[in-house]
PDB file of N, CA and C in Angstrom:
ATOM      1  N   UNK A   1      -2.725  11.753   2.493  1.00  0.00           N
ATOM      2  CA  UNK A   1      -2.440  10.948   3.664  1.00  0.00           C
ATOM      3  C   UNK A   1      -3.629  11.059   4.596  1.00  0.00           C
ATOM      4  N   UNK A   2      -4.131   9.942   5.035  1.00  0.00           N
ATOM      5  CA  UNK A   2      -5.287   9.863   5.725  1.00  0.00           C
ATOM      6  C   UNK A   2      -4.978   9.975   7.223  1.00  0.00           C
ATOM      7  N   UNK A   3      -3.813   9.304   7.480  1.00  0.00           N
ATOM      8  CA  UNK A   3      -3.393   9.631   8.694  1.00  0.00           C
ATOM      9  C   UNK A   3      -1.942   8.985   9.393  1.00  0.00           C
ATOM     10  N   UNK A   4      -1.612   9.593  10.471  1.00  0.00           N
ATOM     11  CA  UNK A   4       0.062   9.315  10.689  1.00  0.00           C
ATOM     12  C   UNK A   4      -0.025   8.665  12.148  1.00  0.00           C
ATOM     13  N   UNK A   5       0.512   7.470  12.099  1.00  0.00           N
ATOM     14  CA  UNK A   5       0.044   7.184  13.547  1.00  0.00           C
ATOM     15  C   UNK A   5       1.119   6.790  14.746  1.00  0.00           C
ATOM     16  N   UNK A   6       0.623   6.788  16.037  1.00  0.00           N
ATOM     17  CA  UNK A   6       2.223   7.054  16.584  1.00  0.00           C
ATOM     18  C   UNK A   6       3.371   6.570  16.277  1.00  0.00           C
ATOM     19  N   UNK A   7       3.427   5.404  15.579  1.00  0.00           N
ATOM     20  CA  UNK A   7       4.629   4.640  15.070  1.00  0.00           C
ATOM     21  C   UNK A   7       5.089   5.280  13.856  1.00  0.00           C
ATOM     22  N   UNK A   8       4.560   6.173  13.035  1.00  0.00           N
ATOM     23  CA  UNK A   8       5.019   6.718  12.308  1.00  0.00           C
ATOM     24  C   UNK A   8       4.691   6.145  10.892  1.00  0.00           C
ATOM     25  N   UNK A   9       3.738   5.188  11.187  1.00  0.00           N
ATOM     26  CA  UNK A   9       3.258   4.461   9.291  1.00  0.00           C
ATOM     27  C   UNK A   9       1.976   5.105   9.221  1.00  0.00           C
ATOM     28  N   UNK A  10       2.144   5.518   7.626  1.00  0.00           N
ATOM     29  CA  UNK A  10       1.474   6.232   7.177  1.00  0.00           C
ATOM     30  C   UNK A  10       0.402   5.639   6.587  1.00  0.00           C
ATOM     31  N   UNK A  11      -0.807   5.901   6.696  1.00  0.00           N
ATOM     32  CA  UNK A  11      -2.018   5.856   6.501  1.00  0.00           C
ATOM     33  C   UNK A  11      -3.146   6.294   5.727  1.00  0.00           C
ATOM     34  N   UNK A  12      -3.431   5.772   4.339  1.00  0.00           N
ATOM     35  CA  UNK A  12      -4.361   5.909   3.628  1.00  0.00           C
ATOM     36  C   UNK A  12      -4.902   5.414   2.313  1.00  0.00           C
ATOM     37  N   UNK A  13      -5.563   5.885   1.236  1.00  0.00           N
ATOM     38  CA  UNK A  13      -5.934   4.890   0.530  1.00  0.00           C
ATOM     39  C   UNK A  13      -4.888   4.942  -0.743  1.00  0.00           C
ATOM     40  N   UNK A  14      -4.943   3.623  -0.353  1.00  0.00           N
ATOM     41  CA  UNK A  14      -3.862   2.386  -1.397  1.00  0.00           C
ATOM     42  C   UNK A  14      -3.877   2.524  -2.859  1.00  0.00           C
ATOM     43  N   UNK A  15      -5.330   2.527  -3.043  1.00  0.00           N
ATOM     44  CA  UNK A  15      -5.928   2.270  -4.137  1.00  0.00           C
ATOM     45  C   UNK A  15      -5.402   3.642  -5.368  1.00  0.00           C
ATOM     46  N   UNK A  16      -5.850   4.813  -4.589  1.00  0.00           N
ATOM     47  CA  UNK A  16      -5.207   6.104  -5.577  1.00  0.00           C
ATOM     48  C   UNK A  16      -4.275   5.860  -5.739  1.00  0.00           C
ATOM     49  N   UNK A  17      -3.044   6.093  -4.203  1.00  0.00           N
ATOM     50  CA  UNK A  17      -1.571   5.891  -4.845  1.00  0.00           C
ATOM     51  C   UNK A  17      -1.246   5.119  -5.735  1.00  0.00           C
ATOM     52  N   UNK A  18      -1.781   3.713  -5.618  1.00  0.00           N
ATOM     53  CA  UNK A  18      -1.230   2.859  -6.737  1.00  0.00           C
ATOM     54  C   UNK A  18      -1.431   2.912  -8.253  1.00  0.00           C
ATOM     55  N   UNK A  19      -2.775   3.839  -8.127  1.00  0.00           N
ATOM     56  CA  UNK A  19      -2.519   4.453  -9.504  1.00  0.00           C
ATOM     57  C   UNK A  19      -2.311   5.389  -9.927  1.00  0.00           C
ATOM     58  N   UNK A  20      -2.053   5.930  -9.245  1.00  0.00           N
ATOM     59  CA  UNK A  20      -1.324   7.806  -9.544  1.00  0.00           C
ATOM     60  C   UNK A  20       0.115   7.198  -9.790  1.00  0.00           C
ATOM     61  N   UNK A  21       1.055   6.111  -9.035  1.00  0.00           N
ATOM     62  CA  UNK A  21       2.349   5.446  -9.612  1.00  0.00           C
ATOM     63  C   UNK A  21       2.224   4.323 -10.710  1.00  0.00           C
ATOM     64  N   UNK A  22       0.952   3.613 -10.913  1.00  0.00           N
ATOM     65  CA  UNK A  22       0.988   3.191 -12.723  1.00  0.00           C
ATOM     66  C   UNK A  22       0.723   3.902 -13.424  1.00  0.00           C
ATOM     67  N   UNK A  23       0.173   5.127 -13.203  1.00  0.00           N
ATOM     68  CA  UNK A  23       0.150   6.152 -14.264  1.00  0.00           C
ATOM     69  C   UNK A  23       1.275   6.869 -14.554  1.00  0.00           C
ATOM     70  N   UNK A  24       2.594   6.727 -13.537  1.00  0.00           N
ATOM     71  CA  UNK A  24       3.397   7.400 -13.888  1.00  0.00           C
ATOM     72  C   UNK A  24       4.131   6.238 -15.281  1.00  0.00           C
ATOM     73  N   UNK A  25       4.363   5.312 -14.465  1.00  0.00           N
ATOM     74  CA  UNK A  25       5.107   3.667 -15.028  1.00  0.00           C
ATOM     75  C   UNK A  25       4.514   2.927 -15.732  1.00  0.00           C
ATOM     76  N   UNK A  26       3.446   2.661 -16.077  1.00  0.00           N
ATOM     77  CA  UNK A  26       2.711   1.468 -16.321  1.00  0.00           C
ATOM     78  C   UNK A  26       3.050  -0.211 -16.219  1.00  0.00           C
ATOM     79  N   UNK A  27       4.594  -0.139 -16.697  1.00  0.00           N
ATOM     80  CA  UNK A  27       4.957  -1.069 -16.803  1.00  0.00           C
ATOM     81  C   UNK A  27       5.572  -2.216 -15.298  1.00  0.00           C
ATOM     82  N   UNK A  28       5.724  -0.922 -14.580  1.00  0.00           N
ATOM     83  CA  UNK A  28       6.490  -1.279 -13.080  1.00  0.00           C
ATOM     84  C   UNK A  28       5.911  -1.925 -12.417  1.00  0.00           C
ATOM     85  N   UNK A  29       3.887  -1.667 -12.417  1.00  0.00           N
ATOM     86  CA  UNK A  29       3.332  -2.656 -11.697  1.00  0.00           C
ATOM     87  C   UNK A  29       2.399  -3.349 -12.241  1.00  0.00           C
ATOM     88  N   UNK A  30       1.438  -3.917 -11.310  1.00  0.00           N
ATOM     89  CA  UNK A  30       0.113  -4.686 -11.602  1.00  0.00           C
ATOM     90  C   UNK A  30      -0.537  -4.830 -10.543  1.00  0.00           C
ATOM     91  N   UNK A  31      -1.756  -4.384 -10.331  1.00  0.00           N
ATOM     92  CA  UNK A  31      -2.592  -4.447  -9.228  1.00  0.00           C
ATOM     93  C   UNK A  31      -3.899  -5.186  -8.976  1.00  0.00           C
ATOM     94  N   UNK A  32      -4.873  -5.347  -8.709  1.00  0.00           N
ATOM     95  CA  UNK A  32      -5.634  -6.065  -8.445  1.00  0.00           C
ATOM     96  C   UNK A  32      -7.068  -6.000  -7.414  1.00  0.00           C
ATOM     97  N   UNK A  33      -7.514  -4.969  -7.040  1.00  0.00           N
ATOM     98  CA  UNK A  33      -8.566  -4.925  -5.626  1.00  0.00           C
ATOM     99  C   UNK A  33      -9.352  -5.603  -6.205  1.00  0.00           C
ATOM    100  N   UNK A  34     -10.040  -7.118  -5.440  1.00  0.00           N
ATOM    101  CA  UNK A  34     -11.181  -8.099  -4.976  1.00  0.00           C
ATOM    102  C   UNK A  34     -11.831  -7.747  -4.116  1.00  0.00           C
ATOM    103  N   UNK A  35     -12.872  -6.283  -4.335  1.00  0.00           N
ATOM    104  CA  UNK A  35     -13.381  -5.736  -3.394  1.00  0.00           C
ATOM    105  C   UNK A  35     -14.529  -6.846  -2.578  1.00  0.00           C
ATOM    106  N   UNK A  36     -15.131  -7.902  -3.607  1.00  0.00           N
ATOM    107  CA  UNK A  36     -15.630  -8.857  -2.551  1.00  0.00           C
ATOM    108  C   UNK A  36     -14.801  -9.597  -1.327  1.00  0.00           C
ATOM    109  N   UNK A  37     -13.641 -10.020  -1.911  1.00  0.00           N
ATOM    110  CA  UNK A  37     -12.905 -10.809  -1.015  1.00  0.00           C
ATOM    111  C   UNK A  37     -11.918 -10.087   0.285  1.00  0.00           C
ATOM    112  N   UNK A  38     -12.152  -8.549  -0.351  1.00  0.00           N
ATOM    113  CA  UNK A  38     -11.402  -7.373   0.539  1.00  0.00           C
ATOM    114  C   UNK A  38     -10.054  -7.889   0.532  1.00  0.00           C
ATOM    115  N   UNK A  39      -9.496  -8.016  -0.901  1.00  0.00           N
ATOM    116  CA  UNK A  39      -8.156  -8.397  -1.512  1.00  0.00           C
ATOM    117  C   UNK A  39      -7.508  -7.810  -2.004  1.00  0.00           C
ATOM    118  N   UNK A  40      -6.123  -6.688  -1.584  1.00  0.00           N
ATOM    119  CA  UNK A  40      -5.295  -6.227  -2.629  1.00  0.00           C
ATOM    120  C   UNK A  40      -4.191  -7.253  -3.256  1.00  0.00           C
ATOM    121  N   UNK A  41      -3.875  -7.312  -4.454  1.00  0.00           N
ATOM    122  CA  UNK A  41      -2.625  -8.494  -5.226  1.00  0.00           C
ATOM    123  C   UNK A  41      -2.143  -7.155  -5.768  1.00  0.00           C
ATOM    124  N   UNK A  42      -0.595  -6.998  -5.521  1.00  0.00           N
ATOM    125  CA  UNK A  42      -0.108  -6.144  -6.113  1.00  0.00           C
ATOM    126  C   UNK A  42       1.179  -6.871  -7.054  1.00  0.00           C
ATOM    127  N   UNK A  43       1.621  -6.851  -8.035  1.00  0.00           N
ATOM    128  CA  UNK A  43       2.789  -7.729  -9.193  1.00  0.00           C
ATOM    129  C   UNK A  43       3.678  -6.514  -9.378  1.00  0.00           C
ATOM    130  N   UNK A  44       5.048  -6.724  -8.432  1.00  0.00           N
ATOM    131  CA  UNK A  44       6.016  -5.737  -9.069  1.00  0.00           C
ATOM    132  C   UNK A  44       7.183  -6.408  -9.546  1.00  0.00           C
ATOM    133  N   UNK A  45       8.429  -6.393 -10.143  1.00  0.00           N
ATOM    134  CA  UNK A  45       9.456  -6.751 -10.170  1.00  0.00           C
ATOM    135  C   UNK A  45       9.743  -8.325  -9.586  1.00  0.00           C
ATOM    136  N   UNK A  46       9.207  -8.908 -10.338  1.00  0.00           N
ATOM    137  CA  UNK A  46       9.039 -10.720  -9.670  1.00  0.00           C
ATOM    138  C   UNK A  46       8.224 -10.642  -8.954  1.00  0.00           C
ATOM    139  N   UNK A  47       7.795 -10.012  -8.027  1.00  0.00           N
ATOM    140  CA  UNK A  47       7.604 -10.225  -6.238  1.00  0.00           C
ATOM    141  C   UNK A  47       5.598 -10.192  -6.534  1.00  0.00           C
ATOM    142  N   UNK A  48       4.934 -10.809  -5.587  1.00  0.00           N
ATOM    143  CA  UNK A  48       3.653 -10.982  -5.273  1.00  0.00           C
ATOM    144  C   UNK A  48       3.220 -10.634  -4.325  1.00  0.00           C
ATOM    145  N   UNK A  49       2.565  -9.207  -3.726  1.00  0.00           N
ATOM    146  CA  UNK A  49       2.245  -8.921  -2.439  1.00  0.00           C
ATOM    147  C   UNK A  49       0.913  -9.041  -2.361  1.00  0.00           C
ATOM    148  N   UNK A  50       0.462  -9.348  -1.573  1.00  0.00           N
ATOM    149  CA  UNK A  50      -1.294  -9.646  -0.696  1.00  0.00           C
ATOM    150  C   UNK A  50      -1.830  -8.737   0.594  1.00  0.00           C
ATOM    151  N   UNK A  51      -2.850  -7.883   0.233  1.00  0.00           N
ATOM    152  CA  UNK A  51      -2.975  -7.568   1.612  1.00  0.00           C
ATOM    153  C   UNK A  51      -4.501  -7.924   2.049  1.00  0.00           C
ATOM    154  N   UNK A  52      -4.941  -8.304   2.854  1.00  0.00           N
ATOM    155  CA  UNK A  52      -6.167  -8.862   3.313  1.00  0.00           C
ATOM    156  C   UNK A  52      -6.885  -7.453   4.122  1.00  0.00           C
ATOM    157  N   UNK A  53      -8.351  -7.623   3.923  1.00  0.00           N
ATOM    158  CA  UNK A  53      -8.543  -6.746   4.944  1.00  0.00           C
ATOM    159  C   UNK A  53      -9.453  -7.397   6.251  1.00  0.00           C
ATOM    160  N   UNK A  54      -8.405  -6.886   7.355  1.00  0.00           N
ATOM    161  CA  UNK A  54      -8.892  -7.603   8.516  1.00  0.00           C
ATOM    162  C   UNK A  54      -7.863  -8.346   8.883  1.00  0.00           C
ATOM    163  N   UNK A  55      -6.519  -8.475   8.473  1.00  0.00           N
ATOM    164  CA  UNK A  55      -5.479  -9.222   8.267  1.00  0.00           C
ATOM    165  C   UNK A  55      -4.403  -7.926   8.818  1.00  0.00           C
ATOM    166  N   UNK A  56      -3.606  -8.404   9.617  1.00  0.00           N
ATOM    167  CA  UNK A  56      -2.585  -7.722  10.239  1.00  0.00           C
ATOM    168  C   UNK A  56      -1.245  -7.431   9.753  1.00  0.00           C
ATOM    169  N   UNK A  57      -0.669  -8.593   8.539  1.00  0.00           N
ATOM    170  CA  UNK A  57       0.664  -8.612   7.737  1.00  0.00           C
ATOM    171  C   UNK A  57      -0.288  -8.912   6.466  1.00  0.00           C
ATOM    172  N   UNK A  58       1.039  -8.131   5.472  1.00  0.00           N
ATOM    173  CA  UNK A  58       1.387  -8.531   4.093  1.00  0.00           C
ATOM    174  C   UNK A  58       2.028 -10.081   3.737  1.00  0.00           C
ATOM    175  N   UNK A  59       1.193 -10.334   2.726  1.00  0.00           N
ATOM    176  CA  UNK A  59       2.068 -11.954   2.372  1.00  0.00           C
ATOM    177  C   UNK A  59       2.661 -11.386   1.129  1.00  0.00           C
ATOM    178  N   UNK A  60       4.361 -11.522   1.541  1.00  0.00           N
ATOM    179  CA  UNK A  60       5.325 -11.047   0.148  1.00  0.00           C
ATOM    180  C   UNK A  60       5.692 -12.426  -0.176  1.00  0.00           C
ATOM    181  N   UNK A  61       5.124 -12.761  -1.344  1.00  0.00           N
ATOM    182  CA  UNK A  61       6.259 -14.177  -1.920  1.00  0.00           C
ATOM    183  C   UNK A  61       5.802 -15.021  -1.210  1.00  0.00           C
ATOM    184  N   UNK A  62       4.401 -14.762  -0.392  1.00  0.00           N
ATOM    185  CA  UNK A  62       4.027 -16.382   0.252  1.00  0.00           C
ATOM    186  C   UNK A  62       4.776 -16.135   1.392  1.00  0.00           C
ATOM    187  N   UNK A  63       5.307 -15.306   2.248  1.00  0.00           N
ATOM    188  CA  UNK A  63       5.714 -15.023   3.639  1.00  0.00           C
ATOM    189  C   UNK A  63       5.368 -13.973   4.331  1.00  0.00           C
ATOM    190  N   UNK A  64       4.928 -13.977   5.533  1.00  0.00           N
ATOM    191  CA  UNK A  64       4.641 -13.018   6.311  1.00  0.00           C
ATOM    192  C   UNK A  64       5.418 -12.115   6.786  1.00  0.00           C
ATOM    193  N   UNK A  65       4.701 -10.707   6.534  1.00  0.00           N
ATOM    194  CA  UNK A  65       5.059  -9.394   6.378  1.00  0.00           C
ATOM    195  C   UNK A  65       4.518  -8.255   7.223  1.00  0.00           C
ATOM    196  N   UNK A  66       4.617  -8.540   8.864  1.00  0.00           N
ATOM    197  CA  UNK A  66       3.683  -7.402   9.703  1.00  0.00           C
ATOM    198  C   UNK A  66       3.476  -6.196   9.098  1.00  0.00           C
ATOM    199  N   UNK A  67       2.495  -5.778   9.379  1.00  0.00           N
ATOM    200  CA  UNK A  67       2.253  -4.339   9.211  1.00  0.00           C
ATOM    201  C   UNK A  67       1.636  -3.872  10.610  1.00  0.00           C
ATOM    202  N   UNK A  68       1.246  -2.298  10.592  1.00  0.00           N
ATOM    203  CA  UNK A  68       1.227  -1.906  11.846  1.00  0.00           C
ATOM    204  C   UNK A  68      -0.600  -1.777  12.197  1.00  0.00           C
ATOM    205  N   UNK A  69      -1.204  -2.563  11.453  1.00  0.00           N
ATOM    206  CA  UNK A  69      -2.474  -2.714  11.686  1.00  0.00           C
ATOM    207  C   UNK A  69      -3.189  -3.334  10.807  1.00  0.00           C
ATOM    208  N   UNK A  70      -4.750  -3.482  10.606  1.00  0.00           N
ATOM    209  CA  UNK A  70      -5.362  -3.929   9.598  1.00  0.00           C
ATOM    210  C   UNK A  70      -5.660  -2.858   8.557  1.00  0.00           C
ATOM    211  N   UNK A  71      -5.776  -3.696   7.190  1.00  0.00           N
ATOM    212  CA  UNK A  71      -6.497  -2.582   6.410  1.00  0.00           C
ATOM    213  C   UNK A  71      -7.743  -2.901   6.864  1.00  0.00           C
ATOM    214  N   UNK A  72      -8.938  -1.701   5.969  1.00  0.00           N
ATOM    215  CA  UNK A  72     -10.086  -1.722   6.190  1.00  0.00           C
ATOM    216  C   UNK A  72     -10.648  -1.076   4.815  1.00  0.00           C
ATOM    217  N   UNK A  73     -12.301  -1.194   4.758  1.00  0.00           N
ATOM    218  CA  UNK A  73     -12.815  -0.187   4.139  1.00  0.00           C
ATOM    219  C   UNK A  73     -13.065   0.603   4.268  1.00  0.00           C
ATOM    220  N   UNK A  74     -13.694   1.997   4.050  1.00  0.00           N
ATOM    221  CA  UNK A  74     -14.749   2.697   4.966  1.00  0.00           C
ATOM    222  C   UNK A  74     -16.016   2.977   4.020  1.00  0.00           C
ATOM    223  N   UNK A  75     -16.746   3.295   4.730  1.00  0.00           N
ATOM    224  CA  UNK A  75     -18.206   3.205   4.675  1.00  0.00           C
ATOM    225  C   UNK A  75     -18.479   3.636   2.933  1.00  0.00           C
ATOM    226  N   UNK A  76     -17.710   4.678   2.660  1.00  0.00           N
ATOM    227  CA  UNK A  76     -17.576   5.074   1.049  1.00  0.00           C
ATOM    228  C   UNK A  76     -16.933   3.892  -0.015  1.00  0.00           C
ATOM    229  N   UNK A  77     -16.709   3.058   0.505  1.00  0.00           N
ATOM    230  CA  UNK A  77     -15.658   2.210  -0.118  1.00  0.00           C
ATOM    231  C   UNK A  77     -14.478   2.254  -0.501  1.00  0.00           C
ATOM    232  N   UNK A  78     -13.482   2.902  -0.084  1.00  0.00           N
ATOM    233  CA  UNK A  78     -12.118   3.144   0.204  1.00  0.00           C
ATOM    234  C   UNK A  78     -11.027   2.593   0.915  1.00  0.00           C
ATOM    235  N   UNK A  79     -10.509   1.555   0.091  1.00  0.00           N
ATOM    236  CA  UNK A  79      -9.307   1.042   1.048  1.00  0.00           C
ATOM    237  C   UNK A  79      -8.244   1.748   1.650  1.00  0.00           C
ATOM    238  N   UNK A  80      -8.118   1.234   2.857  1.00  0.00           N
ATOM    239  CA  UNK A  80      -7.160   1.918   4.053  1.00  0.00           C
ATOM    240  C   UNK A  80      -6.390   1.542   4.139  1.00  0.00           C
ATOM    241  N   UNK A  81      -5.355   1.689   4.316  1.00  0.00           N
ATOM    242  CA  UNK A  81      -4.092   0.588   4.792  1.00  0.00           C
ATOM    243  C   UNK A  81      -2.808   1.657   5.038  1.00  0.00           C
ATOM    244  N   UNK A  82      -2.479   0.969   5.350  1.00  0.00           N
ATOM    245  CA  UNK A  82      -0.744   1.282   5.506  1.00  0.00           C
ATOM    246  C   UNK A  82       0.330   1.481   4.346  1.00  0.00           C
ATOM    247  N   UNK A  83       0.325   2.274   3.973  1.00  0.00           N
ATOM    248  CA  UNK A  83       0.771   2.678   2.671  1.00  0.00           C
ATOM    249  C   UNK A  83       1.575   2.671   2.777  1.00  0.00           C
ATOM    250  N   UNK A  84       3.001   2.987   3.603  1.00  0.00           N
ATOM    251  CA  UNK A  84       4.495   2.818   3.455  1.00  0.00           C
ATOM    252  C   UNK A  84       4.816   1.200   3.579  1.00  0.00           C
ATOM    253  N   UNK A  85       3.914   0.368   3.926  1.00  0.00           N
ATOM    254  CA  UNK A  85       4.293  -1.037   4.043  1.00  0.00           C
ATOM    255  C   UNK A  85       3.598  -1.418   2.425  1.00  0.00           C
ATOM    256  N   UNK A  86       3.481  -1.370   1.788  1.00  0.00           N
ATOM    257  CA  UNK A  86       2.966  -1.924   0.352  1.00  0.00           C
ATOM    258  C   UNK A  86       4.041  -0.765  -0.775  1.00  0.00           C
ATOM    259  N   UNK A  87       3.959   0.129  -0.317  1.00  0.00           N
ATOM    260  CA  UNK A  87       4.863   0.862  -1.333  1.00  0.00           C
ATOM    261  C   UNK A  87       5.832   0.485  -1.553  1.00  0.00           C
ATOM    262  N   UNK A  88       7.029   0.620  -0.974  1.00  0.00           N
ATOM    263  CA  UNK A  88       8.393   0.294  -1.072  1.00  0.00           C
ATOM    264  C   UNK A  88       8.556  -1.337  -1.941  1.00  0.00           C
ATOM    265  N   UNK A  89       7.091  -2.308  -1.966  1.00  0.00           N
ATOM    266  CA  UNK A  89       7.280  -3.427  -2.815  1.00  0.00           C
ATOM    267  C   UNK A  89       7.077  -3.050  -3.979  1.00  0.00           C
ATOM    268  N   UNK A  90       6.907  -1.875  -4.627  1.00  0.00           N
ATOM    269  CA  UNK A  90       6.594  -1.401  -5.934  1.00  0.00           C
ATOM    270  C   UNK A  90       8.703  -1.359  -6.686  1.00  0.00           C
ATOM    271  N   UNK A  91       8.858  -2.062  -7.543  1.00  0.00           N
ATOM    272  CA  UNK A  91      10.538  -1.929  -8.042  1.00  0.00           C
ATOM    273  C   UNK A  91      10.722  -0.670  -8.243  1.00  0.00           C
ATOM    274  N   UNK A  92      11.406  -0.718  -7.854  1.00  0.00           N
ATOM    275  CA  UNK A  92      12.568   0.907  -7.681  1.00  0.00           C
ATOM    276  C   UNK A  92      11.712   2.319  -7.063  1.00  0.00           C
ATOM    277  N   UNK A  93      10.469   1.751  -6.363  1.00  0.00           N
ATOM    278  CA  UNK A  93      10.298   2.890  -5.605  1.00  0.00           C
ATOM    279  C   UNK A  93      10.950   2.481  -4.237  1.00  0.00           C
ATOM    280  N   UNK A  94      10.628   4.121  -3.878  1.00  0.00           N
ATOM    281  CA  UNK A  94      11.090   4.283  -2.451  1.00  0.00           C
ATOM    282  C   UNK A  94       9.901   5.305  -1.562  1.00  0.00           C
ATOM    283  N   UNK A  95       9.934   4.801   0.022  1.00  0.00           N
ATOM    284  CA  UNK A  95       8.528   5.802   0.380  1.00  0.00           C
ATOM    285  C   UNK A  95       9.511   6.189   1.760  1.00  0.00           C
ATOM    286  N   UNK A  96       9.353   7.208   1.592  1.00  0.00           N
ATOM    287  CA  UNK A  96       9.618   8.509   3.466  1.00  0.00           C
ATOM    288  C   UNK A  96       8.885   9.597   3.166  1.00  0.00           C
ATOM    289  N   UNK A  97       8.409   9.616   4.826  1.00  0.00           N
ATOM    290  CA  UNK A  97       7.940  10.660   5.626  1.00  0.00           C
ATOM    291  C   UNK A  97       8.440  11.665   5.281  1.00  0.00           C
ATOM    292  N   UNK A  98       7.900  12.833   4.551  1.00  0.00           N
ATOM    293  CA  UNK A  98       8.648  14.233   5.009  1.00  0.00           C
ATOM    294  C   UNK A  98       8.093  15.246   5.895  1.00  0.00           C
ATOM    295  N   UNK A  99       8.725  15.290   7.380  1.00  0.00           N
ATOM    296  CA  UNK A  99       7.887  15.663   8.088  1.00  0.00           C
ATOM    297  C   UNK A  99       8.069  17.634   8.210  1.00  0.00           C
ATOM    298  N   UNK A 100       8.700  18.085   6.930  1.00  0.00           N
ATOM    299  CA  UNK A 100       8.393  19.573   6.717  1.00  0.00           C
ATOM    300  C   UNK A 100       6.989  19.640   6.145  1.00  0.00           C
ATOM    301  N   UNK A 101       6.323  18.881   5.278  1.00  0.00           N
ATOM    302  CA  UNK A 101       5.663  19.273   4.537  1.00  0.00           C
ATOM    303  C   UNK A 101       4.088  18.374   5.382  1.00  0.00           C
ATOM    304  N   UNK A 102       4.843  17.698   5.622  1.00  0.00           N
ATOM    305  CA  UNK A 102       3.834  16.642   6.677  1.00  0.00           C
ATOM    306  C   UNK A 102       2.968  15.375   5.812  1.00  0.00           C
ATOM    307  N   UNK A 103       3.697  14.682   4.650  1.00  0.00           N
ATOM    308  CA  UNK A 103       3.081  13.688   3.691  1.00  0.00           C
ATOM    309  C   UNK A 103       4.449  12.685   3.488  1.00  0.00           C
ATOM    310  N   UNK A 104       3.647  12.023   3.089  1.00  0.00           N
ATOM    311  CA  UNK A 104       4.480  11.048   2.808  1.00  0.00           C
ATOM    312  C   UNK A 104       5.103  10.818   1.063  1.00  0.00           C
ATOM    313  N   UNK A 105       6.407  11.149   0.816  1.00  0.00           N
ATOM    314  CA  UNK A 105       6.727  11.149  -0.531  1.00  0.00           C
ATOM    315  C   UNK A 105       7.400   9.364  -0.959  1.00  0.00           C
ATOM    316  N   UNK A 106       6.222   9.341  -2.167  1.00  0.00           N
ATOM    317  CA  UNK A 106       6.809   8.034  -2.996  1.00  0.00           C
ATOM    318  C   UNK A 106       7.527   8.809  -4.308  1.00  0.00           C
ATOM    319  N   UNK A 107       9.106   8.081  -4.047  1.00  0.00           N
ATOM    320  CA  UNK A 107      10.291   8.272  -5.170  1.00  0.00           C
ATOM    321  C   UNK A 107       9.854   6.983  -6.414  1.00  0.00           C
ATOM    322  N   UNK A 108       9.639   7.027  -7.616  1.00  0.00           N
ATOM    323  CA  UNK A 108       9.870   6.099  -8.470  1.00  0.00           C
ATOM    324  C   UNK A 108      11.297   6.869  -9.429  1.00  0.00           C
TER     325      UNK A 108
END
């Protein structure tokens, strides 16, 4: 977790989690970074999520989806984002805060 911010969405790169959870599943998702276009496409369970970077919401299904900021890169090339807002579109996961341990746990 890169970071927790006062609202409580959790913060960091997208890119590992999403494959540390197709490595668990393979089959559950499909992903996509267009690091030119600064494009995540994520394919779970029917559904089509988009996240732009520089872009404030997720487009789920072609509808707008706030999130609590922009993604970004950083200077290493590492996408940022808001990780409890893209997770939970992964089928049959689930993402909460556990604030004993101080991370954020994704259930598949």
């Amino acid at each position: 977790v890169r970071a927790v911010n006062k609202n409580g969405s959790v913060w960091g790169n997208v890119l590992c989690i999403l494959e540390r959870m197709k490595a668990t599943d393979p089959a559950r998702l499909n992903f996509a970074w267009d690091e030119q276009e600064g494009r995540l496409t994520l394919r779970s369970g029917g559904h089509t999520v988009i996240a732009q970077v520089g872009v404030t919401h997720l487009l789920v299904d072609g509808k707008e989806n706030l999130m609590d900021g922009q993604p970004y890169v950083t200077p290493e090339g590492v996408l940022v984002m808001e990780v409890n807002a893209v997770a939970p579109y992964v089928s049959g996961a689930s993402a909460q805060f556990d604030d004993k341990i101080g991370a954020l746990r994704i259930v598949m």
